[in-house]
C-alpha atoms as a PDB file:
ATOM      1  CA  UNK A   1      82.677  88.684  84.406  1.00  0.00           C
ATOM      2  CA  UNK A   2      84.465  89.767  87.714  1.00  0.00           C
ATOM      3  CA  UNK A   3      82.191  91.046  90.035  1.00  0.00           C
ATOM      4  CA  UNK A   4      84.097  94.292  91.917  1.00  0.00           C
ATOM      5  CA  UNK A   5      82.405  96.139  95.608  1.00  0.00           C
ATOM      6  CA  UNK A   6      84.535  99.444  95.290  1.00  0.00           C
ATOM      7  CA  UNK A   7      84.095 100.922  99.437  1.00  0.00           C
ATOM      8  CA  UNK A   8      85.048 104.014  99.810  1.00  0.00           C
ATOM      9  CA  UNK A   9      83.326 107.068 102.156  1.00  0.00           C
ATOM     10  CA  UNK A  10      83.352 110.081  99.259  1.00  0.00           C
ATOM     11  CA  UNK A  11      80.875 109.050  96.863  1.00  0.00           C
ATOM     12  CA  UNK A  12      82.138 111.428  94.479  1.00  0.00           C
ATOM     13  CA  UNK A  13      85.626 109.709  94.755  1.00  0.00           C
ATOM     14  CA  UNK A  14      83.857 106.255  94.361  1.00  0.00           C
ATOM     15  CA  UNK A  15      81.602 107.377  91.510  1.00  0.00           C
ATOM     16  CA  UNK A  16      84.347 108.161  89.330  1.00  0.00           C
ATOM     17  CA  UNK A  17      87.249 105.190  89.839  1.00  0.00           C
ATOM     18  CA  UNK A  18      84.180 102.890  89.168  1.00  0.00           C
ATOM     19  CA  UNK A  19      83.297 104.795  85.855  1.00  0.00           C
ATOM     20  CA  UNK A  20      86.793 104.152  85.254  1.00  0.00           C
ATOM     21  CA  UNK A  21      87.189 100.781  86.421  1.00  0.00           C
ATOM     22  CA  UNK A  22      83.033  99.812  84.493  1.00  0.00           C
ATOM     23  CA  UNK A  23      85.207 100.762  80.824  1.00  0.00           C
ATOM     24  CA  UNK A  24      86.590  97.424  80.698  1.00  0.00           C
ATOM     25  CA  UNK A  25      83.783  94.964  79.997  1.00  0.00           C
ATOM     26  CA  UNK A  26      85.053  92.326  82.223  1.00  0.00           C
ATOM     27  CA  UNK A  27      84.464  94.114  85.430  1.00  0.00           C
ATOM     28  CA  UNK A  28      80.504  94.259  86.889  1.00  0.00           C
ATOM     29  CA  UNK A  29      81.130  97.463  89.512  1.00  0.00           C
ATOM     30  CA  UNK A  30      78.958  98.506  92.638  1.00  0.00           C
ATOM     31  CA  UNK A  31      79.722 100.632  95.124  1.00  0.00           C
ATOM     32  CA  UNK A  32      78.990 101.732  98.667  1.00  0.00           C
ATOM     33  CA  UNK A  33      80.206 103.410 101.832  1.00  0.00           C
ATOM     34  CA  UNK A  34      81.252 101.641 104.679  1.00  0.00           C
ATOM     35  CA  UNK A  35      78.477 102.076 106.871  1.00  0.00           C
ATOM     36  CA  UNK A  36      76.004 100.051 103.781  1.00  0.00           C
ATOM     37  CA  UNK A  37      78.778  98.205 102.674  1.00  0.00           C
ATOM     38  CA  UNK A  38      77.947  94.688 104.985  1.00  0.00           C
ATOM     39  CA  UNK A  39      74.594  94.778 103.378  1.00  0.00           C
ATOM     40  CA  UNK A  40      75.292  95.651  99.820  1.00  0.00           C
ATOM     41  CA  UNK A  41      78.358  93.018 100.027  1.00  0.00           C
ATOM     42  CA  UNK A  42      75.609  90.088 101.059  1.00  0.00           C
ATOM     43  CA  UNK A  43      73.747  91.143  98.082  1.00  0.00           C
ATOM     44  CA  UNK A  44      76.320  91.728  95.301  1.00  0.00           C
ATOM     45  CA  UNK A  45      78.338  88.720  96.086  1.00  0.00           C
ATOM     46  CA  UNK A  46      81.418  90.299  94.785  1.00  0.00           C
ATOM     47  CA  UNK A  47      84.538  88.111  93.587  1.00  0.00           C
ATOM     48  CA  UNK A  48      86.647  91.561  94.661  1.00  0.00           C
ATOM     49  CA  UNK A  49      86.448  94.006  97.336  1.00  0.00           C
ATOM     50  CA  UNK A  50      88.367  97.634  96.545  1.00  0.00           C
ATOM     51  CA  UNK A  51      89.107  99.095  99.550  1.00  0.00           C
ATOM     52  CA  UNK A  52      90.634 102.992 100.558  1.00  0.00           C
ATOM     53  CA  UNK A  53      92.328 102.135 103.292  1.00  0.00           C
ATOM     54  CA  UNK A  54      92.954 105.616 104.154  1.00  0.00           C
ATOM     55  CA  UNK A  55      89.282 106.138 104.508  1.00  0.00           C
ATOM     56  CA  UNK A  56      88.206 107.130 108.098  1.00  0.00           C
ATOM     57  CA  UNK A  57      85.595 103.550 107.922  1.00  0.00           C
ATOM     58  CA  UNK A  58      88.939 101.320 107.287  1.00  0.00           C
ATOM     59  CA  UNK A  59      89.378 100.363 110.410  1.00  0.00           C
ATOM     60  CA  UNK A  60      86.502  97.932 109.994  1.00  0.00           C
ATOM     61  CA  UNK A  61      88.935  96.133 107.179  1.00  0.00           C
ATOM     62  CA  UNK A  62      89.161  92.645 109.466  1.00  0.00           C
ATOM     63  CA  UNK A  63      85.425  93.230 109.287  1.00  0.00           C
ATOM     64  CA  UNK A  64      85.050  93.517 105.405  1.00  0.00           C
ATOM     65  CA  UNK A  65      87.203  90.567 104.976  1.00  0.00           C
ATOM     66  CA  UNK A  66      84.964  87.949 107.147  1.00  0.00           C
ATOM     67  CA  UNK A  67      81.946  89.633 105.617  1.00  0.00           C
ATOM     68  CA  UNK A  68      83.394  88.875 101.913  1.00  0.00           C
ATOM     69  CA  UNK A  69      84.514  85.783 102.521  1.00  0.00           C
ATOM     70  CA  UNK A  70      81.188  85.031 104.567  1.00  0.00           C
ATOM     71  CA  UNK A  71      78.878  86.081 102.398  1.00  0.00           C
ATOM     72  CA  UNK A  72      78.709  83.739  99.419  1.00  0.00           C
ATOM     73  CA  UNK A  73      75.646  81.935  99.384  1.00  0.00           C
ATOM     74  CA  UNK A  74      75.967  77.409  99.989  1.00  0.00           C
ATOM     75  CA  UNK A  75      77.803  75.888  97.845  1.00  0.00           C
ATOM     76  CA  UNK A  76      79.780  78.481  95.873  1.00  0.00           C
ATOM     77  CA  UNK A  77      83.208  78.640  96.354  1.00  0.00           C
ATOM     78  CA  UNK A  78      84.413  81.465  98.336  1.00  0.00           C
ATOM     79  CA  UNK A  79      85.899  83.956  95.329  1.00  0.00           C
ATOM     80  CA  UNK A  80      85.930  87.158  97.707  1.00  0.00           C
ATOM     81  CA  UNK A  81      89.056  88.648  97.804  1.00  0.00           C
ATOM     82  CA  UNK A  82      90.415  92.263  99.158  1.00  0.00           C
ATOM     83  CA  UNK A  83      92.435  94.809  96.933  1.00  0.00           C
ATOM     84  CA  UNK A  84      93.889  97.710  99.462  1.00  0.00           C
ATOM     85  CA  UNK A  85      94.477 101.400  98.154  1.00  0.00           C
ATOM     86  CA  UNK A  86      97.153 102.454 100.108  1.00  0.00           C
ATOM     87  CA  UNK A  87      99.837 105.665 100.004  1.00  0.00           C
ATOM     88  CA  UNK A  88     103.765 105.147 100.343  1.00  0.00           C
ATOM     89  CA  UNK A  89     105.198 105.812 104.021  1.00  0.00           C
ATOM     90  CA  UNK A  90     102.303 104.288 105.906  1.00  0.00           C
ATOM     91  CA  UNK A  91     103.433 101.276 107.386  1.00  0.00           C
ATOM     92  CA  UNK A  92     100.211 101.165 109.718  1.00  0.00           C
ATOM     93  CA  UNK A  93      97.937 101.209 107.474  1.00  0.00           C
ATOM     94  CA  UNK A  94      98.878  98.298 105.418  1.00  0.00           C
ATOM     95  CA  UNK A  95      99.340  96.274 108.533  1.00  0.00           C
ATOM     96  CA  UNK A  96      95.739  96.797 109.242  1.00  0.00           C
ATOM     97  CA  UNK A  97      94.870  95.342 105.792  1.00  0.00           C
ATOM     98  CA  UNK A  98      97.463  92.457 105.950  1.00  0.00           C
ATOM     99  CA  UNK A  99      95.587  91.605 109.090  1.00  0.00           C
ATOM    100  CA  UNK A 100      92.865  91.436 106.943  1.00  0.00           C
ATOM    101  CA  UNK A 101      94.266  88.964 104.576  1.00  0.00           C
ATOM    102  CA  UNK A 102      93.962  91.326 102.008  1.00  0.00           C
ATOM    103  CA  UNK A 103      95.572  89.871  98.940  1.00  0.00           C
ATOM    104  CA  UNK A 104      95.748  92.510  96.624  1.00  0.00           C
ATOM    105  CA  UNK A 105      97.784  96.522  97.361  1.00  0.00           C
ATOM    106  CA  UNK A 106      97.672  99.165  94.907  1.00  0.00           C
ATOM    107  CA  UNK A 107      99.611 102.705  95.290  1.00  0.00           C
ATOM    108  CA  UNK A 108      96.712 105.376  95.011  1.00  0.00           C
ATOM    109  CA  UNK A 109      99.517 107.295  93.013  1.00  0.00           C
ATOM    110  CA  UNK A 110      99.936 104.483  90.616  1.00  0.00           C
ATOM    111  CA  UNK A 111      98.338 104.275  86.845  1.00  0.00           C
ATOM    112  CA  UNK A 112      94.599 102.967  86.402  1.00  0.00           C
ATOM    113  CA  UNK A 113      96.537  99.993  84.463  1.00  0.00           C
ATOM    114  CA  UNK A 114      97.621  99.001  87.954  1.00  0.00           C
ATOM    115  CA  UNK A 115      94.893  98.470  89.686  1.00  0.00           C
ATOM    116  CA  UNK A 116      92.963  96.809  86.621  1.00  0.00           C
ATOM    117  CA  UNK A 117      96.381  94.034  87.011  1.00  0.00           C
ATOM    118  CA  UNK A 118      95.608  93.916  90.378  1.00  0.00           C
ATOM    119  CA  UNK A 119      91.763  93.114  90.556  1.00  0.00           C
ATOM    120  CA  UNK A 120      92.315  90.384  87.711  1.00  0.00           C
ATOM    121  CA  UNK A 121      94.987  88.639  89.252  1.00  0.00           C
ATOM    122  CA  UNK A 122      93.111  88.399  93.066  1.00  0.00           C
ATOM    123  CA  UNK A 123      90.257  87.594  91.450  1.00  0.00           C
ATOM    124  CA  UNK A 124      92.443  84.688  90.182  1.00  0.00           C
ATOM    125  CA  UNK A 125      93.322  83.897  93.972  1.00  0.00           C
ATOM    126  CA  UNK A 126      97.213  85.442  93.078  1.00  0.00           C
ATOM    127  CA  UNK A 127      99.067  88.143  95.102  1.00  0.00           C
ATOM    128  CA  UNK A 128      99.404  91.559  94.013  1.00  0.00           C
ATOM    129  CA  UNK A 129     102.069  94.163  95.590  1.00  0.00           C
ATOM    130  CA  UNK A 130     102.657  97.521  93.562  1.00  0.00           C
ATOM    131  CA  UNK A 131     106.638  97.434  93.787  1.00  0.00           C
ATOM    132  CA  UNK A 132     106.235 101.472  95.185  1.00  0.00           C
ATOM    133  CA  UNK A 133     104.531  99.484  98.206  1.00  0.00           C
ATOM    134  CA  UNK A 134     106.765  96.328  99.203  1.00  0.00           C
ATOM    135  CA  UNK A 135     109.247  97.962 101.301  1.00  0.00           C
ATOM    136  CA  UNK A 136     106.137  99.668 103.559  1.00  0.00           C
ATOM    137  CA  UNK A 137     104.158  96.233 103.865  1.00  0.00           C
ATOM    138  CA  UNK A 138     107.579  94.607 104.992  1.00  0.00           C
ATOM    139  CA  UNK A 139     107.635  97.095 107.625  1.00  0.00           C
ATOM    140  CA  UNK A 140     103.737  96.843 108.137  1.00  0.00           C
ATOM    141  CA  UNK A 141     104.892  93.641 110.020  1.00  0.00           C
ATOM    142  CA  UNK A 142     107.197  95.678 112.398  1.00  0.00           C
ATOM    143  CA  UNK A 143     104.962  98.006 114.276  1.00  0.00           C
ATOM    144  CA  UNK A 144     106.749  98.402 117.350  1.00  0.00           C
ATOM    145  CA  UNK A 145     103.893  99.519 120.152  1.00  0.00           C
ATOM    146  CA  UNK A 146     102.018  96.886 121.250  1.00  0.00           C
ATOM    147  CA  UNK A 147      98.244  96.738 121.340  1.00  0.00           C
ATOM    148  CA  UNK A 148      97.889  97.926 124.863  1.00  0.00           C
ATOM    149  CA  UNK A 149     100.650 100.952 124.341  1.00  0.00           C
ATOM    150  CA  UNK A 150      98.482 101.931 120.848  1.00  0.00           C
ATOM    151  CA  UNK A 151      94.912 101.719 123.332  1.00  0.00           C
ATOM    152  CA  UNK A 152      96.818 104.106 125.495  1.00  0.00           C
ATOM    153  CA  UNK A 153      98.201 106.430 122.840  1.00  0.00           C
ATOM    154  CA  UNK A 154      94.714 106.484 121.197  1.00  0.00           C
ATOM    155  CA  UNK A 155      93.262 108.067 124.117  1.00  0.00           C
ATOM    156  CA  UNK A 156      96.098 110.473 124.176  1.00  0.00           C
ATOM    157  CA  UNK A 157      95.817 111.110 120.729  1.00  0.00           C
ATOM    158  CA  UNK A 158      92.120 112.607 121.676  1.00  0.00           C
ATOM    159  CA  UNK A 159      93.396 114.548 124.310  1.00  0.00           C
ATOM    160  CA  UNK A 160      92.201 112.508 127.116  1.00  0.00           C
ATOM    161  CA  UNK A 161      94.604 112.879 130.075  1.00  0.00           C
ATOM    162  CA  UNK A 162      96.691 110.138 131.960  1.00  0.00           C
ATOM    163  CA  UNK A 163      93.814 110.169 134.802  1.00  0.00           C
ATOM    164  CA  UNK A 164      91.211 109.858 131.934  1.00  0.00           C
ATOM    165  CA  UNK A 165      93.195 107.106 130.272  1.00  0.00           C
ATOM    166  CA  UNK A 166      93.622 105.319 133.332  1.00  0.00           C
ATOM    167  CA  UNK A 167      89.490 105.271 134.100  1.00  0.00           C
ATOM    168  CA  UNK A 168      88.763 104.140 130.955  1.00  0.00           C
ATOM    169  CA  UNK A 169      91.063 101.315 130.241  1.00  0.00           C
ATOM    170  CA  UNK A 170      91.104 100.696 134.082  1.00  0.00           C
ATOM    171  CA  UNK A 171      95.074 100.746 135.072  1.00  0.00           C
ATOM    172  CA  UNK A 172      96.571 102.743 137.501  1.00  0.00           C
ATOM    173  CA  UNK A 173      97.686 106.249 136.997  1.00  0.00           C
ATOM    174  CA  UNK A 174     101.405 104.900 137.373  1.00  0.00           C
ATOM    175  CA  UNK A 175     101.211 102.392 134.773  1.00  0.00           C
ATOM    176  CA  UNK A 176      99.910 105.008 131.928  1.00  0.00           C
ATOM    177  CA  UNK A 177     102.865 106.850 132.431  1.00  0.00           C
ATOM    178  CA  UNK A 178     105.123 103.587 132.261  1.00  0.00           C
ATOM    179  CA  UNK A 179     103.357 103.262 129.010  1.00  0.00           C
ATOM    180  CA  UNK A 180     103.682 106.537 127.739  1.00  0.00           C
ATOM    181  CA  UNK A 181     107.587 106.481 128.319  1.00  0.00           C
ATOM    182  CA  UNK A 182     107.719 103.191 126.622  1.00  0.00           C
ATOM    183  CA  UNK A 183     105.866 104.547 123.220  1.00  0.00           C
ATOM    184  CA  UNK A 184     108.158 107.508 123.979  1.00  0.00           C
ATOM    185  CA  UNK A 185     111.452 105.547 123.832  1.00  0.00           C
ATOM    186  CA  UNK A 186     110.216 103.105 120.743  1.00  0.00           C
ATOM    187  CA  UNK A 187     108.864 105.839 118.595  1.00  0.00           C
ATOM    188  CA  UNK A 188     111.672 107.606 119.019  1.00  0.00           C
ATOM    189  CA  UNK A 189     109.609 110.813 120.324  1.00  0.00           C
ATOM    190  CA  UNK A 190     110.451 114.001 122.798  1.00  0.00           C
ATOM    191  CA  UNK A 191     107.421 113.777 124.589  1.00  0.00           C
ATOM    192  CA  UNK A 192     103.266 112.480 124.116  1.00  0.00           C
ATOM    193  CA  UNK A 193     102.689 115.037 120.745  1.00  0.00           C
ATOM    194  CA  UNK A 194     105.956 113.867 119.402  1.00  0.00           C
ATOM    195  CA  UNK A 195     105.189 110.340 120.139  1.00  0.00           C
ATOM    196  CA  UNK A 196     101.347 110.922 118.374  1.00  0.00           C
ATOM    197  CA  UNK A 197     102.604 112.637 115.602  1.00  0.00           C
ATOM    198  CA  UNK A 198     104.815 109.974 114.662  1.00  0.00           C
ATOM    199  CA  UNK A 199     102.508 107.186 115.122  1.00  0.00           C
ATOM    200  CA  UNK A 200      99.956 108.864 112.997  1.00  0.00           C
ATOM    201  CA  UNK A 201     102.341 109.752 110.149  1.00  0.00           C
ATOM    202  CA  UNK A 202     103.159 106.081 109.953  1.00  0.00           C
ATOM    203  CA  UNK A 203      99.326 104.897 110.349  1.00  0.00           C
ATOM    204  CA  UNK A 204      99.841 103.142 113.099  1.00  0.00           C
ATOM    205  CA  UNK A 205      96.655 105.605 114.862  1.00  0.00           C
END
């Protein structure tokens, strides 16, 4: 019996792929939202973690993955292993679970068949990438703003200005804007919308 944590926010959504997923009679599924889901992982021990990674409570991922592969009680092997949901053209997001160490990535447009192949075979400790994904996780590994230039562009992104962004990650108004027409020129944007647009669109925010 493979013992599956589906995590996803919409409990309707999560409800009905684990109906789906609890037909075959190898799979033991629980669920849970991201805010429960450190506590109901330490309890339901599960040998595969499902993840959305489009889900607003992603960007805890590099969180999920220590908790699964922390929570197995002494002296069981460490089975936990991470299956991402992802959509085609967002490069972002699946670096975000490959910094995870997430072994398993499913297309959300793909058949049920597809993601059954992928929880088996990570439960197995084996790689799964749905061929409609390869090309996107290859470029997952190409992000080309650096972690300081995304900080910055986050804070645009919420409309925070280049005096507000300079207070709160403590650089001088001078330097944002040094930033800012760096992101510009690798994004490939007109101006700061352009330049959050983009990033967005690719998951990189």
């Amino acid at each position: 019996m493979i013992r599956v944590l589906l995590v996803h926010d919409t409990h309707l959504l999560r409800s009905a792929l684990a109906a789906l997923l609890a037909r075959d009679g190898d799979l033991d599924v629980s669920t849970t939202s991201w805010r429960d889901f450190r506590t109901v992982a330490r309890s339901a021990l599960p040998h595969v973690c499902v993840v959305d990674v489009e889900c607003p409570g992603s960007a805890a991922l590099t969180t999920a993955a220590h908790t699964t592969r922390s929570c197995i009680l002494p002296g069981l092997p460490d089975l936990s292993r991470l299956v991402v949901l992802a959509a085609a053209s967002r490069p972002g997001l699946l670096r975000r679970a490959s910094q995870a160490r997430a072994l398993g990535y499913v297309n959300k447009d793909g058949s049920p068949e597809s993601l059954l192949r992928a929880i088996r075979q990570v439960a197995r400790g084996e790689r799964f990438v749905d061929s409609t994904l390869a090309l996107d996780l290859v470029q997952a590994a190409d992000i080309p703003l650096t972690k300081r230039e995304l900080s910055v562009l986050s804070l645009a992104a919420e409309g925070a200005s280049v005096p507000e962004i300079a207070r709160r990650l403590h650089l001088s108004h001078g330097t944002v804007r040094n930033y800012m027409a760096a992101i510009n020129r690798k994004t490939g944007a007109r101006n700061r919308v352009d330049a959050i647009r983009i990033s967005q669109g690719a998951g990189w925010l």
